[in-house]
C-alpha atoms as a PDB file:
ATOM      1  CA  UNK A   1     -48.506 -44.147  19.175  1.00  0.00           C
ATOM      2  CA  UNK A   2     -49.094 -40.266  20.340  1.00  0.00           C
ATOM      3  CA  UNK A   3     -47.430 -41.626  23.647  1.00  0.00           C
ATOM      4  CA  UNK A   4     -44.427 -42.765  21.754  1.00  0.00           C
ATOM      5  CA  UNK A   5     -44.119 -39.517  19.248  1.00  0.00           C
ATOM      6  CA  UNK A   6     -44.744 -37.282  22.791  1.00  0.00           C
ATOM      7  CA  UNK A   7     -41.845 -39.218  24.089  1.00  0.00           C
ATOM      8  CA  UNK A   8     -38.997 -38.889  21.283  1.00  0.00           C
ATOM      9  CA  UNK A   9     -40.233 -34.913  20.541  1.00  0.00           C
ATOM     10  CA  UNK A  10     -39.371 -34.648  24.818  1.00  0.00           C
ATOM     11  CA  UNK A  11     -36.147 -36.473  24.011  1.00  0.00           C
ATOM     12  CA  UNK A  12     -35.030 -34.326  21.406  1.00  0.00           C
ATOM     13  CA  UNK A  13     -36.199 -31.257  22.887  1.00  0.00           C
ATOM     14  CA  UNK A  14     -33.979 -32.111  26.139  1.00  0.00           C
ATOM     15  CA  UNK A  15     -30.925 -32.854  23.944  1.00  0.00           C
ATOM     16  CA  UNK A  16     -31.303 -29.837  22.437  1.00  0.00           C
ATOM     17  CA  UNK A  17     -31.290 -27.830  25.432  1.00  0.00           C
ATOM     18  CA  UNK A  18     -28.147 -30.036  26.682  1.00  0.00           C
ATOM     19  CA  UNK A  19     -26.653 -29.200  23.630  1.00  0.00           C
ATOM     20  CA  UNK A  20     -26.957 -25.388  23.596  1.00  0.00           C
ATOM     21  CA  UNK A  21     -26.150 -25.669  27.048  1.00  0.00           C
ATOM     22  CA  UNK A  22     -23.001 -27.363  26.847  1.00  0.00           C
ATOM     23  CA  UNK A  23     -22.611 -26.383  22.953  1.00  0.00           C
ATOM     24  CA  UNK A  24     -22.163 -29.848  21.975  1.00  0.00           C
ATOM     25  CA  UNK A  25     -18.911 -30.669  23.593  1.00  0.00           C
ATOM     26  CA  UNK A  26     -17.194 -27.366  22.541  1.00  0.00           C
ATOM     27  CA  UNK A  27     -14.760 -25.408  24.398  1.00  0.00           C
ATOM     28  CA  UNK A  28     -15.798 -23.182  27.223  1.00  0.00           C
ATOM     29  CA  UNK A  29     -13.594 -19.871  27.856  1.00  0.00           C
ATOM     30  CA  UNK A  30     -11.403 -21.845  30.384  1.00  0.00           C
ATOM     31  CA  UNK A  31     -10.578 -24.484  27.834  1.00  0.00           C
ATOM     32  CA  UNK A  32     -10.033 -21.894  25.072  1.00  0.00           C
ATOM     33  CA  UNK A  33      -7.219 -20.059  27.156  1.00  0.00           C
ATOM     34  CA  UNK A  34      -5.347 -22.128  28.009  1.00  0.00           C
ATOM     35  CA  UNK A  35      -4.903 -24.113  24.528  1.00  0.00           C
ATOM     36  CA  UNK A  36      -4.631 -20.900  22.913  1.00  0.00           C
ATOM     37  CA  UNK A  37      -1.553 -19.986  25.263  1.00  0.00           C
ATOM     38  CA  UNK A  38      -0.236 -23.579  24.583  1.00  0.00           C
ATOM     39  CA  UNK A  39      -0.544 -22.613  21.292  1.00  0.00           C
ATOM     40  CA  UNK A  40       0.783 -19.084  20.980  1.00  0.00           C
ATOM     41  CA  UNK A  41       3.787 -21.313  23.180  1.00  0.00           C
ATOM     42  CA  UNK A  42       4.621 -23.679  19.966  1.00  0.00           C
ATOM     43  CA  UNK A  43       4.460 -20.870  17.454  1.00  0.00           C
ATOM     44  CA  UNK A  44       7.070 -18.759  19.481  1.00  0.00           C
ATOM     45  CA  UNK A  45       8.851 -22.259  19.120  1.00  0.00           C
ATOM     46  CA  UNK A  46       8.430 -22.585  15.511  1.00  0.00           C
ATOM     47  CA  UNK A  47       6.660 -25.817  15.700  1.00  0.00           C
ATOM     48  CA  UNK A  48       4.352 -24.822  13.432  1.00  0.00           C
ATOM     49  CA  UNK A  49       2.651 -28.266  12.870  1.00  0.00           C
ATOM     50  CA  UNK A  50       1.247 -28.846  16.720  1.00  0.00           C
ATOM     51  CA  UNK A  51       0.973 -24.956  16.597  1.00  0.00           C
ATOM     52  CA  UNK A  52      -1.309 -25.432  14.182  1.00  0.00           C
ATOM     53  CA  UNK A  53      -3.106 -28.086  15.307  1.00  0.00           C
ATOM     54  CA  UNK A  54      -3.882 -26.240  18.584  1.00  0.00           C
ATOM     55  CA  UNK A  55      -5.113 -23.248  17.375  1.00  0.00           C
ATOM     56  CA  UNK A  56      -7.363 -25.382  15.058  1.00  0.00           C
ATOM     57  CA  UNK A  57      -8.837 -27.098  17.996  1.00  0.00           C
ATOM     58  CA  UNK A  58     -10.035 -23.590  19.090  1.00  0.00           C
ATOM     59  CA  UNK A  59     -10.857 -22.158  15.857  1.00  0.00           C
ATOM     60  CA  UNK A  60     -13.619 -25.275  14.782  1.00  0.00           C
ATOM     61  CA  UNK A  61     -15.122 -24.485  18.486  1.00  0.00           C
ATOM     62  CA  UNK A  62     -15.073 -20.508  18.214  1.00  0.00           C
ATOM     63  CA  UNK A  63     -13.870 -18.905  14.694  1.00  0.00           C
ATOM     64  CA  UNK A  64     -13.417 -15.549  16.773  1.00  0.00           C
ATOM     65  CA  UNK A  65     -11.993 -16.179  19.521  1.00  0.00           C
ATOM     66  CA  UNK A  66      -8.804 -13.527  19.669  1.00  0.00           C
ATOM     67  CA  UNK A  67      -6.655 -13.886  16.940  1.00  0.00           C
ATOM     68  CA  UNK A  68      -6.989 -17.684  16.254  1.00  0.00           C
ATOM     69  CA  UNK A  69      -8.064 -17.365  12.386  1.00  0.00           C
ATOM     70  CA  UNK A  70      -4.935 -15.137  12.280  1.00  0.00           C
ATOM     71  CA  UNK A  71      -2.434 -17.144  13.639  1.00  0.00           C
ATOM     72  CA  UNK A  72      -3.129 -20.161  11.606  1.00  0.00           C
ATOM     73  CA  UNK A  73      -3.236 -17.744   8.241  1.00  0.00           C
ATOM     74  CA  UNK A  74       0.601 -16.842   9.599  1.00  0.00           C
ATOM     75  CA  UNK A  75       1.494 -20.370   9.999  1.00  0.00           C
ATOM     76  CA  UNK A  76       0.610 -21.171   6.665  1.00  0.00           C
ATOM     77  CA  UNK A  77       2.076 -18.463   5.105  1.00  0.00           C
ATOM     78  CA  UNK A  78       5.360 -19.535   6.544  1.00  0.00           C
ATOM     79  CA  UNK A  79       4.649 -22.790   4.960  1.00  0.00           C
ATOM     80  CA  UNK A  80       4.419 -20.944   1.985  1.00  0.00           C
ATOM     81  CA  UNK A  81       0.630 -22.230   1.304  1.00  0.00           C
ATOM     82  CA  UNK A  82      -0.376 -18.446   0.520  1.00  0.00           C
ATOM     83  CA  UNK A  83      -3.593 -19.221  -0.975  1.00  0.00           C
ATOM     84  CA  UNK A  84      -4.258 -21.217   2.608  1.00  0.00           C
ATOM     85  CA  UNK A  85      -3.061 -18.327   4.217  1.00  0.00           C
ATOM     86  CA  UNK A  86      -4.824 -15.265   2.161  1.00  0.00           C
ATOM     87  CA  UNK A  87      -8.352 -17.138   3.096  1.00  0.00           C
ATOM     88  CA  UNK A  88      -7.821 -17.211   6.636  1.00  0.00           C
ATOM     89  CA  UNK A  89      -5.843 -13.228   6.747  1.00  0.00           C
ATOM     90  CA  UNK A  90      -9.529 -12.506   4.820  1.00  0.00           C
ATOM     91  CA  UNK A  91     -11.835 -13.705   7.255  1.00  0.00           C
ATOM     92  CA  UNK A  92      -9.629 -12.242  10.613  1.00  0.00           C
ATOM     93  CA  UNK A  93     -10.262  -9.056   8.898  1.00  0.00           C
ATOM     94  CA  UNK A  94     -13.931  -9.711   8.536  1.00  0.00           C
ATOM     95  CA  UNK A  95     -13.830 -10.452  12.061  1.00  0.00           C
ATOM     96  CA  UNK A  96     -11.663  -7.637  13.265  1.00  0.00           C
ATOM     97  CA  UNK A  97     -11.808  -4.615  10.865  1.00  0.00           C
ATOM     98  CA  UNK A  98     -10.587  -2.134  13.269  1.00  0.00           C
ATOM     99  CA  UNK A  99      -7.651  -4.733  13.864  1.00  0.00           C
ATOM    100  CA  UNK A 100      -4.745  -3.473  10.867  1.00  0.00           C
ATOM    101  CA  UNK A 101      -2.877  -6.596  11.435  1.00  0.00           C
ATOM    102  CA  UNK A 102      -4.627  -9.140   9.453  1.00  0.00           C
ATOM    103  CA  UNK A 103      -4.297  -6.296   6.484  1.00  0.00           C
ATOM    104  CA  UNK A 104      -1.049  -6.238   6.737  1.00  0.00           C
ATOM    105  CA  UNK A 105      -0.133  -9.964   6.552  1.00  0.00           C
ATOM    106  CA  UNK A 106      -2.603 -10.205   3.669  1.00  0.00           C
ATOM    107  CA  UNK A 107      -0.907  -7.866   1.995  1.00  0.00           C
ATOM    108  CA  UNK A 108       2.323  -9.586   2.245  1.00  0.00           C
ATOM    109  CA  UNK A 109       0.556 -12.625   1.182  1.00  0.00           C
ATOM    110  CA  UNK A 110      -0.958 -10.948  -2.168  1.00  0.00           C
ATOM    111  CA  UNK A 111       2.716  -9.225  -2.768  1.00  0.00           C
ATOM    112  CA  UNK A 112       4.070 -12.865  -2.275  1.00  0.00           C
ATOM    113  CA  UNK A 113       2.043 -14.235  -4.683  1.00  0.00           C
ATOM    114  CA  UNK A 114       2.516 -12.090  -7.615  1.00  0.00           C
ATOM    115  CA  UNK A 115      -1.032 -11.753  -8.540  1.00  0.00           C
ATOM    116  CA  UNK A 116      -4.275  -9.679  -8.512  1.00  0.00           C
ATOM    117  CA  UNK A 117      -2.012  -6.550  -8.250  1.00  0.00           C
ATOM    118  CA  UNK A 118      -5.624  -4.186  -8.262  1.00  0.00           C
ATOM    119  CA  UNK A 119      -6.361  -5.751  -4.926  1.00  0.00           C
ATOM    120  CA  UNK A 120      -2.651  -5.448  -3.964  1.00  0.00           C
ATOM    121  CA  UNK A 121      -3.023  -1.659  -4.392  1.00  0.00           C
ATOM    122  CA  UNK A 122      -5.948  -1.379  -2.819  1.00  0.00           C
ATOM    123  CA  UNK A 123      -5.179  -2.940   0.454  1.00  0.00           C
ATOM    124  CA  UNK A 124      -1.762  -1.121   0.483  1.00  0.00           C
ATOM    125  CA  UNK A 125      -3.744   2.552   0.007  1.00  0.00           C
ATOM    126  CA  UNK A 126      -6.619   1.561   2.828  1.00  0.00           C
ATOM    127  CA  UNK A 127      -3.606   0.432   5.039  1.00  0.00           C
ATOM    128  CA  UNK A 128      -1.237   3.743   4.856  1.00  0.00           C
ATOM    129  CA  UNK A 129      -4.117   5.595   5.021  1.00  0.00           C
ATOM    130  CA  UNK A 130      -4.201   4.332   8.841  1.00  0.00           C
ATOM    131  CA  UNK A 131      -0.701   3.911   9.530  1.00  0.00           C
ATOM    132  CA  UNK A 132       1.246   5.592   7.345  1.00  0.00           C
ATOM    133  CA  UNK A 133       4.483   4.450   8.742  1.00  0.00           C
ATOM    134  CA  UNK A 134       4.179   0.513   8.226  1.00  0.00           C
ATOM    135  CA  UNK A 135       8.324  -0.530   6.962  1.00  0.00           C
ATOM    136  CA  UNK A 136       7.088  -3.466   5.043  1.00  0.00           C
ATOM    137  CA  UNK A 137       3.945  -1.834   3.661  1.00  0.00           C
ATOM    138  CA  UNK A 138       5.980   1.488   2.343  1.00  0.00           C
ATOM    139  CA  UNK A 139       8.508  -1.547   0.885  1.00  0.00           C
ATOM    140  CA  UNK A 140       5.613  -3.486  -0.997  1.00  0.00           C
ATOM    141  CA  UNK A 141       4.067  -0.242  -1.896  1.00  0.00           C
ATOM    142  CA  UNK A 142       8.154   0.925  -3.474  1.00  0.00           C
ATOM    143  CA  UNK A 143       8.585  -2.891  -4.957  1.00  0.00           C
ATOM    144  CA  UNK A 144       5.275  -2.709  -7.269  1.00  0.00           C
ATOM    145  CA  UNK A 145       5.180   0.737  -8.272  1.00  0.00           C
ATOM    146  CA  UNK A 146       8.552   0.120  -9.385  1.00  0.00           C
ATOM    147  CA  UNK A 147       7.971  -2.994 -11.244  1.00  0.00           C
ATOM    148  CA  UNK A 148       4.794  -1.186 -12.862  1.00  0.00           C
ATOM    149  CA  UNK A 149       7.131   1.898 -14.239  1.00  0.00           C
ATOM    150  CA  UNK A 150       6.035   4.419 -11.878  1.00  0.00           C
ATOM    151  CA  UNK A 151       9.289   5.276 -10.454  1.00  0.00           C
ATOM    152  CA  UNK A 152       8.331   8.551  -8.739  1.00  0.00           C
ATOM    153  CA  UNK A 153       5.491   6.917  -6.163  1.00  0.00           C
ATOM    154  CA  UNK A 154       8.604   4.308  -6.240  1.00  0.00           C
ATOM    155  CA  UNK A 155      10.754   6.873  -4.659  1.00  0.00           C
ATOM    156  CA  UNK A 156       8.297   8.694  -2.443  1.00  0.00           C
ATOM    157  CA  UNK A 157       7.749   5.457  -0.722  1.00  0.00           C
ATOM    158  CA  UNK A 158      11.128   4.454  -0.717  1.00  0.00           C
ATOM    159  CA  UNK A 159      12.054   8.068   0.732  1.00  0.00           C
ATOM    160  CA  UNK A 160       9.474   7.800   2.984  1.00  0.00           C
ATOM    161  CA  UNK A 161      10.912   4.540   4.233  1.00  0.00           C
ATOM    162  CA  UNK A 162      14.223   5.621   4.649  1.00  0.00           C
ATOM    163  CA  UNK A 163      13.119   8.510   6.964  1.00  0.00           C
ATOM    164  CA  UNK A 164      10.443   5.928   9.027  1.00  0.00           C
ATOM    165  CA  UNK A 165      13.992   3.579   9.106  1.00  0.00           C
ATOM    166  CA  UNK A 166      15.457   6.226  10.741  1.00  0.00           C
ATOM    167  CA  UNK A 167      12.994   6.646  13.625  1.00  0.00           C
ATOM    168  CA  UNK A 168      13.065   2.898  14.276  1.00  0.00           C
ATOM    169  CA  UNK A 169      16.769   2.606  13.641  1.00  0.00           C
ATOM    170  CA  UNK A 170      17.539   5.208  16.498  1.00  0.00           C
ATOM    171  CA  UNK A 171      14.660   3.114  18.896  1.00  0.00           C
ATOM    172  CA  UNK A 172      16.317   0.239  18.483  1.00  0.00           C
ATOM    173  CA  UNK A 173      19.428   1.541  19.002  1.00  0.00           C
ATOM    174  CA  UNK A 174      18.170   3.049  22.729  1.00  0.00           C
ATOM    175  CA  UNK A 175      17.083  -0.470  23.493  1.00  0.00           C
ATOM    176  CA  UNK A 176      20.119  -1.856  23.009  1.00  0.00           C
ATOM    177  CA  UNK A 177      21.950   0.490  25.195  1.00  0.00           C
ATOM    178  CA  UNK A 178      19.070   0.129  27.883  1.00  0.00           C
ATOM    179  CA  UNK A 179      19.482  -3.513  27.873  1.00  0.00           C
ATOM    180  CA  UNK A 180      23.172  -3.742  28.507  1.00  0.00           C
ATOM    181  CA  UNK A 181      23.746  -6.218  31.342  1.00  0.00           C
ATOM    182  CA  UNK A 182      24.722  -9.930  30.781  1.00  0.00           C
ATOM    183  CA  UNK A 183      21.127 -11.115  31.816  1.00  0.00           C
ATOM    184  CA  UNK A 184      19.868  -9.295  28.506  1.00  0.00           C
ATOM    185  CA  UNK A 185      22.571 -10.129  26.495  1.00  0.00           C
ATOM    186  CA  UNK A 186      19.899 -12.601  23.743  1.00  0.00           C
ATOM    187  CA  UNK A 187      17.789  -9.515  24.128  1.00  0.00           C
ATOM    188  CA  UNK A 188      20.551  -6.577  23.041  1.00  0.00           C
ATOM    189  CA  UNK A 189      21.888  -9.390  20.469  1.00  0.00           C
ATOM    190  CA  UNK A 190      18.139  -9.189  18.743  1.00  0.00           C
ATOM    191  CA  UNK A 191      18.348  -4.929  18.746  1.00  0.00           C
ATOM    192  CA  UNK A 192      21.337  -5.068  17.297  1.00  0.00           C
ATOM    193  CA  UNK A 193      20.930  -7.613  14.372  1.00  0.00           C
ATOM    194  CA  UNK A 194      17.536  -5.405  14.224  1.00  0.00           C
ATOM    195  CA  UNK A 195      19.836  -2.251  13.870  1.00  0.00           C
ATOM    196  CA  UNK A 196      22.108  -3.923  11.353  1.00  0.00           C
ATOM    197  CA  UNK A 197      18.757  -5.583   9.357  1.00  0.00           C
ATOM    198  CA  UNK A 198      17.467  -1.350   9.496  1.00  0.00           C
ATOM    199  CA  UNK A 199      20.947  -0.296   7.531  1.00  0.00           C
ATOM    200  CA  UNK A 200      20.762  -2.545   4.715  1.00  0.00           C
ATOM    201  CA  UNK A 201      19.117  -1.383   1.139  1.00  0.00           C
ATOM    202  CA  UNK A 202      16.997  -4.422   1.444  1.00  0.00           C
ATOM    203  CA  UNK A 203      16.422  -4.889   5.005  1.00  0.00           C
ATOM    204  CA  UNK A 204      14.535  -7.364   7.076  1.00  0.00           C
ATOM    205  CA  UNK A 205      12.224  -5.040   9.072  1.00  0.00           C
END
């Protein structure tokens, strides 16, 4: 019987160590590249659903692996699953604190869904206190002091917008003019719909 017991507790002791060895048939770093560049390859096709799927692959064999919990957050925010989305933009800034773009996309999600406006504010001030030039965070931070009655942080946001505009109107504007040959012509057309997006009141930036 002690023979037997000996036996299995050697058994399981050896499949543990092949286990934490091999981590149990998860990804090693070669694996993880390449489907995360397969990946980052369907969302820059907006196929969102094997996009999706890929970068889930990665994310149940390494949570933090580069910007995996991130991506997915983005994809479903563009599927307009924002409570989805704000759980996964929370835990890639868990992961990456120093990293402001998880901040900023849960910021957009909170501002998209209309609600906990304390935590809205909050995110907004920690975020412009690092990058105090952020187009869509100075436009959040205009579109909910103005809905709360406080027009004048309205319109020192909104002023402050319209000078940051400026400065990234006139880049895009260089780039435009640097990329003026026919093999750049998708890439000039992008600068100047960027250019055109810059000059409207409500402006895609």
């Amino acid at each position: 019987m002690d023979e037997i017991r000996t036996f299995f507790l050697r058994f399981a002791i050896i499949i543990l160590i092949y286990c934490n060895s091999f981590s149990c048939g998860g990804l090693d770093e070669t694996e993880k590249k390449k489907l995360y560049l397969e990946a980052y390859k369907y969302y820059e096709l907006n196929n969102r659903a094997e996009a999706e799927r890929t970068f889930r692959r990665i994310y149940e064999s390494d949570p933090s692996y580069q910007d995996t919990a991130l991506f997915i957050g983005k994809i479903h925010y563009f599927n307009r699953d924002f409570k989805e989305a704000e759980k996964y933009f929370m835990e890639a800034r868990e992961l990456f604190p120093e990293n402001l773009s998880p901040l900023l996309w849960l910021i957009k999600c909170q501002f998209a869904q209309q609600k906990d406006k304390t935590a809205l504010k909050n995110n907004i001030q920690d975020y412009l206190k690092r990058d105090s030039e952020n187009l869509d965070v100075l436009y959040i931070k205009g579109r909910i002091s103005e809905e709360a009655g406080d027009l004048q942080t309205a319109i020192l946001a909104y002023t402050q917008l319209k000078a940051s505009s400026a400065k990234v109107a006139l880049a895009y504007i260089r780039l435009s003019e640097i990329y003026k040959g026919d093999s750049f012509k998708t890439r000039r057309e992008i600068y100047r719909k960027k250019i055109e997006a810059l000059s409207r009141p409500d402006g895609d930036f």
